[in-house]
N, C-alpha and C. Protein backbone atom coordinates (compact mmCIF):
# COMPACT_ATOMS: atom_id res chain seq x y z
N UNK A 1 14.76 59.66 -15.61
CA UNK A 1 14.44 58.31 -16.06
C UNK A 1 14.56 58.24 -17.58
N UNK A 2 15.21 57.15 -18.27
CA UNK A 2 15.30 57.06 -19.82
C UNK A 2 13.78 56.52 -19.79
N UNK A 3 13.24 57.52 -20.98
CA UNK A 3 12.37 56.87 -21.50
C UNK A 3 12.27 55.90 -22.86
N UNK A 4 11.26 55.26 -22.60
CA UNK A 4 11.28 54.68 -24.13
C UNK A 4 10.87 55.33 -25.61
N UNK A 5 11.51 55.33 -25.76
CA UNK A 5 11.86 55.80 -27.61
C UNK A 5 10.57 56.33 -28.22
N UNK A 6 10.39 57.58 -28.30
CA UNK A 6 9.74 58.50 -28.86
C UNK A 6 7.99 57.47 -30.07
N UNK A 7 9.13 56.82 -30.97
CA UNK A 7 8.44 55.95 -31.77
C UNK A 7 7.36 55.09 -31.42
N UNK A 8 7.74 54.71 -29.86
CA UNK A 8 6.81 53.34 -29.17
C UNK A 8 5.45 54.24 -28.54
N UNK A 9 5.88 55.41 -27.85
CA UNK A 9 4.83 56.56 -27.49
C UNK A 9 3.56 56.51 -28.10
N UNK A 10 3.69 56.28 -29.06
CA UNK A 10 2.60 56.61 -30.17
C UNK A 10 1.47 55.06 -30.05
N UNK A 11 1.89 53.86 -29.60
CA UNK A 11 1.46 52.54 -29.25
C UNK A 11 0.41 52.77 -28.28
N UNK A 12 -0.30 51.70 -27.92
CA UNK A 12 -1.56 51.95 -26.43
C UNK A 12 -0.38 51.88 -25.18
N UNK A 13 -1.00 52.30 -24.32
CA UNK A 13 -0.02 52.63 -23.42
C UNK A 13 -0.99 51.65 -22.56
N UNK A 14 0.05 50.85 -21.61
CA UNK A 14 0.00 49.86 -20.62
C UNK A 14 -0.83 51.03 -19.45
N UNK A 15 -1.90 50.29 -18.72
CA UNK A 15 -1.86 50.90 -17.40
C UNK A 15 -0.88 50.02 -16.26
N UNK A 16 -0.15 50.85 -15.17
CA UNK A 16 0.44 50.31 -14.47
C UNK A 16 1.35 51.66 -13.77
N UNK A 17 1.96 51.19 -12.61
CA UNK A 17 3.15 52.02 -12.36
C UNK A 17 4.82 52.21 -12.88
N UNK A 18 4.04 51.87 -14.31
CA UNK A 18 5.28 51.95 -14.81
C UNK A 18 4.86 52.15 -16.43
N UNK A 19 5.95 53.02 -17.24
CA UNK A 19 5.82 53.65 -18.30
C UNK A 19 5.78 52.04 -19.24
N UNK A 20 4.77 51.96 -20.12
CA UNK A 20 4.78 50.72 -21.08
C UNK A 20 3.74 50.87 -22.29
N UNK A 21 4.42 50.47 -23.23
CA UNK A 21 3.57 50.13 -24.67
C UNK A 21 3.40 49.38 -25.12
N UNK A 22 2.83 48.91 -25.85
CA UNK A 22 2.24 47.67 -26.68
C UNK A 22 1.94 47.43 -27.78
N UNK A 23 2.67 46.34 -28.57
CA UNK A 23 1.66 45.73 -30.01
C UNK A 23 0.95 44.67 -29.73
N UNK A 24 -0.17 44.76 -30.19
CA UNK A 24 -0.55 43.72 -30.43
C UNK A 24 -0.23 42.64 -31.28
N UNK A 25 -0.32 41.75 -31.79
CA UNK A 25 -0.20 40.86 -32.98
C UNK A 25 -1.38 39.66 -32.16
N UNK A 26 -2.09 38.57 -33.30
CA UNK A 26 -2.77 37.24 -33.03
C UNK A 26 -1.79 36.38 -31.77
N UNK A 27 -2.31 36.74 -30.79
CA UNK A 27 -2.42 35.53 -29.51
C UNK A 27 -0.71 35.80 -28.71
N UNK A 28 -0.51 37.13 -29.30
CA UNK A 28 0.95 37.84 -29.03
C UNK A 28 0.50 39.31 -28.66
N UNK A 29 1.24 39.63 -27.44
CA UNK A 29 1.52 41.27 -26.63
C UNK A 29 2.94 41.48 -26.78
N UNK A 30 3.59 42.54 -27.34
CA UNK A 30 5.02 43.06 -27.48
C UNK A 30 4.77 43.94 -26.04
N UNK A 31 5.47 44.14 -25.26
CA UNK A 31 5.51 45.83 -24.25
C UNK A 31 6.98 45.82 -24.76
N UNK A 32 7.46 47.28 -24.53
CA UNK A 32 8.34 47.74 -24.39
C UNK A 32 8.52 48.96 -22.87
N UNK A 33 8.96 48.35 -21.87
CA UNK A 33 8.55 49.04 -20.87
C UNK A 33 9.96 49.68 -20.18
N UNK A 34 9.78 50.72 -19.23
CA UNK A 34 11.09 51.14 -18.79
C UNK A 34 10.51 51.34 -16.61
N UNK A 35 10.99 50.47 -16.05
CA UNK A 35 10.62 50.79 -14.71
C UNK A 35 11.59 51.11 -13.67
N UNK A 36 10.65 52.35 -13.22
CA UNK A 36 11.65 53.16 -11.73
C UNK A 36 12.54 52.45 -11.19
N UNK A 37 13.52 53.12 -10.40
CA UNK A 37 14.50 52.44 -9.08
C UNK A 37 13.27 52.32 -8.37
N UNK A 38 13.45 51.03 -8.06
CA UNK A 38 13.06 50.74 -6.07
C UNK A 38 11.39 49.91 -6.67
N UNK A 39 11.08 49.98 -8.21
CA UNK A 39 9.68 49.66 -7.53
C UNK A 39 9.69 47.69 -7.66
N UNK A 40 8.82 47.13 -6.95
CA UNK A 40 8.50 45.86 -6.58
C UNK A 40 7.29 45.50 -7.18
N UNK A 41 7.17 44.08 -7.41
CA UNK A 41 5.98 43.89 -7.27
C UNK A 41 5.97 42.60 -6.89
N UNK A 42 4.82 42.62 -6.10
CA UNK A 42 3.85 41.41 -5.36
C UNK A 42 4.14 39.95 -6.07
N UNK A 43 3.96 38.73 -5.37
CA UNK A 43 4.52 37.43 -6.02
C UNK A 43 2.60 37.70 -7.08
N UNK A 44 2.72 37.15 -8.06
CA UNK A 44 1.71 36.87 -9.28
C UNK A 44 1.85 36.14 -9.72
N UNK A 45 1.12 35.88 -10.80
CA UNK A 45 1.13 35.04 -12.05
C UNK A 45 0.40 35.50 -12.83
N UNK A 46 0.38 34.49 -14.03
CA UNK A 46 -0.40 35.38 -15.32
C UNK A 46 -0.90 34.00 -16.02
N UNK A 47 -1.91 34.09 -16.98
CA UNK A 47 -2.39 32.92 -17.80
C UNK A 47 -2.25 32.46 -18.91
N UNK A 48 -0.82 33.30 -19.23
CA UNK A 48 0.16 33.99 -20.35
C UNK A 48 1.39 32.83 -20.15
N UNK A 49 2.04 33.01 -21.10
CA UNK A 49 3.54 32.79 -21.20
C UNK A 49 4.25 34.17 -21.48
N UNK A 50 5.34 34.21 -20.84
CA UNK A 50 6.00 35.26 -21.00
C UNK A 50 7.49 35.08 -21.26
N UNK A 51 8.22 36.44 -22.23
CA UNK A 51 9.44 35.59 -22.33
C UNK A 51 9.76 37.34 -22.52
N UNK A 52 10.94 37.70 -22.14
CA UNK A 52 11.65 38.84 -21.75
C UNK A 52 13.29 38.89 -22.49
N UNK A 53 13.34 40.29 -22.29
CA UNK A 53 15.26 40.62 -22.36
C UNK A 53 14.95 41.97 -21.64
N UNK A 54 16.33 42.14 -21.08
CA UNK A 54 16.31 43.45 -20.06
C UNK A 54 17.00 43.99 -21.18
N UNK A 55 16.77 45.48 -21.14
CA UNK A 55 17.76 46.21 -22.93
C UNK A 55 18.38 46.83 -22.00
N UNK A 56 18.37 47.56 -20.75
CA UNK A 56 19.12 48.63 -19.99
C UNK A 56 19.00 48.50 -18.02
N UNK A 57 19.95 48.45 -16.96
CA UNK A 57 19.66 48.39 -15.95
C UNK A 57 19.68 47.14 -15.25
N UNK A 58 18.84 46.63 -14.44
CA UNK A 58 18.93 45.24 -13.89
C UNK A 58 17.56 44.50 -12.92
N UNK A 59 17.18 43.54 -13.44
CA UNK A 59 15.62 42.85 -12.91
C UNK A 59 16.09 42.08 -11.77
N UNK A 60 16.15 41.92 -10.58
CA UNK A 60 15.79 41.01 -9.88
C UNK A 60 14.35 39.90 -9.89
N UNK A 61 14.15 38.99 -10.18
CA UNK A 61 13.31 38.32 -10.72
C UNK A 61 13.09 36.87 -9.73
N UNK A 62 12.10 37.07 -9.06
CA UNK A 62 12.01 35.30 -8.22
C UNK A 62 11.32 34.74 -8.29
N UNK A 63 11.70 33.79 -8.52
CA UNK A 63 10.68 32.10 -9.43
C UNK A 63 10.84 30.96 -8.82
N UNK A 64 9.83 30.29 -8.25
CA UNK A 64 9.96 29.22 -7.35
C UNK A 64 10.80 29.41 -6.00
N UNK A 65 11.02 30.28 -5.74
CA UNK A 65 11.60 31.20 -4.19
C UNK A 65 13.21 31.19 -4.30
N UNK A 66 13.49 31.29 -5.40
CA UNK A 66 15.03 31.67 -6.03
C UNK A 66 15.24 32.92 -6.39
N UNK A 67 15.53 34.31 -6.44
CA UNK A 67 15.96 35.36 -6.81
C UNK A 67 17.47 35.17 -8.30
N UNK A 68 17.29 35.64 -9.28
CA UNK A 68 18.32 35.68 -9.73
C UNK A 68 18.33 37.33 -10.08
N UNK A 69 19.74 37.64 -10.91
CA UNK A 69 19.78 39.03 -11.45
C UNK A 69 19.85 38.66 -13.10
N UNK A 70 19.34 39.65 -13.61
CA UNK A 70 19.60 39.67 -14.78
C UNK A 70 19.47 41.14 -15.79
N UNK A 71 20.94 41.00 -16.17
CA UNK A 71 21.34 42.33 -17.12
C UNK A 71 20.88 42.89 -18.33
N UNK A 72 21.74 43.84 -19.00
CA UNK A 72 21.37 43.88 -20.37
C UNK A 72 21.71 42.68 -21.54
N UNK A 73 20.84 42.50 -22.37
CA UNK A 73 20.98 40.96 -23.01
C UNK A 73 20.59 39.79 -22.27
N UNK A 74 19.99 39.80 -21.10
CA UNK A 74 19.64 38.47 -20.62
C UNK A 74 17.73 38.29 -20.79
N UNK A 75 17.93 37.16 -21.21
CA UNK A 75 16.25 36.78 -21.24
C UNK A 75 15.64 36.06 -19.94
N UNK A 76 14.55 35.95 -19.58
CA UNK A 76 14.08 34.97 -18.92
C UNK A 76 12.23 33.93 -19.33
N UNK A 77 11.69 33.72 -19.01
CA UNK A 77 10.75 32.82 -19.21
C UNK A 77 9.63 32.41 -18.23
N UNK A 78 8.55 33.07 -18.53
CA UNK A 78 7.85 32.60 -17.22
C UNK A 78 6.54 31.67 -17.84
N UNK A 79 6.40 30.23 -17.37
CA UNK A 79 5.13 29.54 -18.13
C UNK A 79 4.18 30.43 -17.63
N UNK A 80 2.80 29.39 -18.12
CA UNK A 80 1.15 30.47 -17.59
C UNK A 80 1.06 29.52 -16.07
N UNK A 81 1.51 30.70 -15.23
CA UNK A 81 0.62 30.13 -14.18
C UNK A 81 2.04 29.91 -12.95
N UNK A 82 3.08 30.63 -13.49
CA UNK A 82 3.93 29.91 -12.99
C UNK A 82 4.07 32.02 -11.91
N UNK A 83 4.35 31.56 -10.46
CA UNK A 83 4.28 32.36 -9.29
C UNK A 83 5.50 32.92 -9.52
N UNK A 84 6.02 34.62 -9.81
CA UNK A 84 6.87 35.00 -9.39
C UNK A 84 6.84 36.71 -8.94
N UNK A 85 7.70 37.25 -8.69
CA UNK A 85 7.85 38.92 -8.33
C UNK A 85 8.92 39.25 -9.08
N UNK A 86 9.45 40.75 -9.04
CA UNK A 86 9.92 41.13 -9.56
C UNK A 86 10.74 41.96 -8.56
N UNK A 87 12.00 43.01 -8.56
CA UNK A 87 11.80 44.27 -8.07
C UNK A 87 13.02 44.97 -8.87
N UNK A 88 13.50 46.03 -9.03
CA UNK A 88 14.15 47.14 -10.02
C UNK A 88 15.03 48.31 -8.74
N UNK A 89 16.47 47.86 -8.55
CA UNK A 89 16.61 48.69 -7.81
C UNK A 89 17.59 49.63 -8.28
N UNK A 90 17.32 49.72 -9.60
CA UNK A 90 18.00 50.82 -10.27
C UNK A 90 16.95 51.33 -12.11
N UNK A 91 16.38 52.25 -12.36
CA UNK A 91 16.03 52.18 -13.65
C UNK A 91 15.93 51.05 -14.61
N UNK A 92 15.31 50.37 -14.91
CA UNK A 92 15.36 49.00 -16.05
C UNK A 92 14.57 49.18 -16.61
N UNK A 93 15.09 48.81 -18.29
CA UNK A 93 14.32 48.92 -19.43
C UNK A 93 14.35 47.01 -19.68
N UNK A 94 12.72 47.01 -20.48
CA UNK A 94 13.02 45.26 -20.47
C UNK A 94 11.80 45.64 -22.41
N UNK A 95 12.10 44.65 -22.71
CA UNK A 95 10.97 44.08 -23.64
C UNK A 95 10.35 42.53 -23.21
N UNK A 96 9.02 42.90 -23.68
CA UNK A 96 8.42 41.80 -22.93
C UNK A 96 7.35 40.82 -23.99
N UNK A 97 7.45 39.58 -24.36
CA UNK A 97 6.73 38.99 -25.32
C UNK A 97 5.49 38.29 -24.73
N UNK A 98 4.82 38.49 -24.87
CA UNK A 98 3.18 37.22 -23.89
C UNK A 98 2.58 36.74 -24.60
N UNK A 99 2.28 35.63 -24.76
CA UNK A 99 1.76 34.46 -25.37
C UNK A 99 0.31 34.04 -24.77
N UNK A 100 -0.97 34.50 -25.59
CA UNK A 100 -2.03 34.29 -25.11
C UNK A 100 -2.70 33.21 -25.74
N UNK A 101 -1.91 32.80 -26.60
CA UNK A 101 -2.28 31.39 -27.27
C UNK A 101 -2.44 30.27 -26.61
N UNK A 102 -3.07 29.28 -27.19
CA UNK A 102 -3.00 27.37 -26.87
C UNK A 102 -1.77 27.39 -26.23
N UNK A 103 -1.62 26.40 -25.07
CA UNK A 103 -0.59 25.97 -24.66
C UNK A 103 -0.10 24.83 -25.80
């Protein structure tokens, strides 16, 4: 599995099944995360805004019961509150921005 970059290691480390770090900044979460082939996760939501780019691999991502794919260089967008899953059926590295601020 590529991991993420020696430099980010040193950040709080995400709990989860999957390797991830974090900055903080005011009413802002950076991850920089890298997740297994094959793993899934459950439809969710969050109370966050979220806004993404995949850097390596490929996200299957479903939002409002649509699946799309998305590569290296592609972003996506999830409002607070808005229902989706995920699943990784090959290694994917993503960066991930969350917005805990005022809507």
């Amino acid at each position: 599995m590529q991991r993420v970059p020696e430099r980010f290691r040193s950040l709080p480390r995400v709990d989860g099944p999957f390797e991830a770090f974090q900055i903080d900044a005011e009413d802002w979460e950076v991850r920089v995360a890298s997740y297994p082939s094959g793993m899934r996760s459950a439809p969710h939501s969050h109370d966050t805004e979220t806004y993404g780019v995949v850097t390596r691999g490929e996200l299957f991502l479903t939002v409002r019961g649509s699946e799309r794919s998305l590569g290296p260089g592609e972003w996506y967008e999830l409002a607070r509150g808005e229902i989706h899953a995920a699943r990784f059926d090959a290694e994917t590295s993503l960066i991930e921005f969350t917005y805990r601020g005022q809507a």
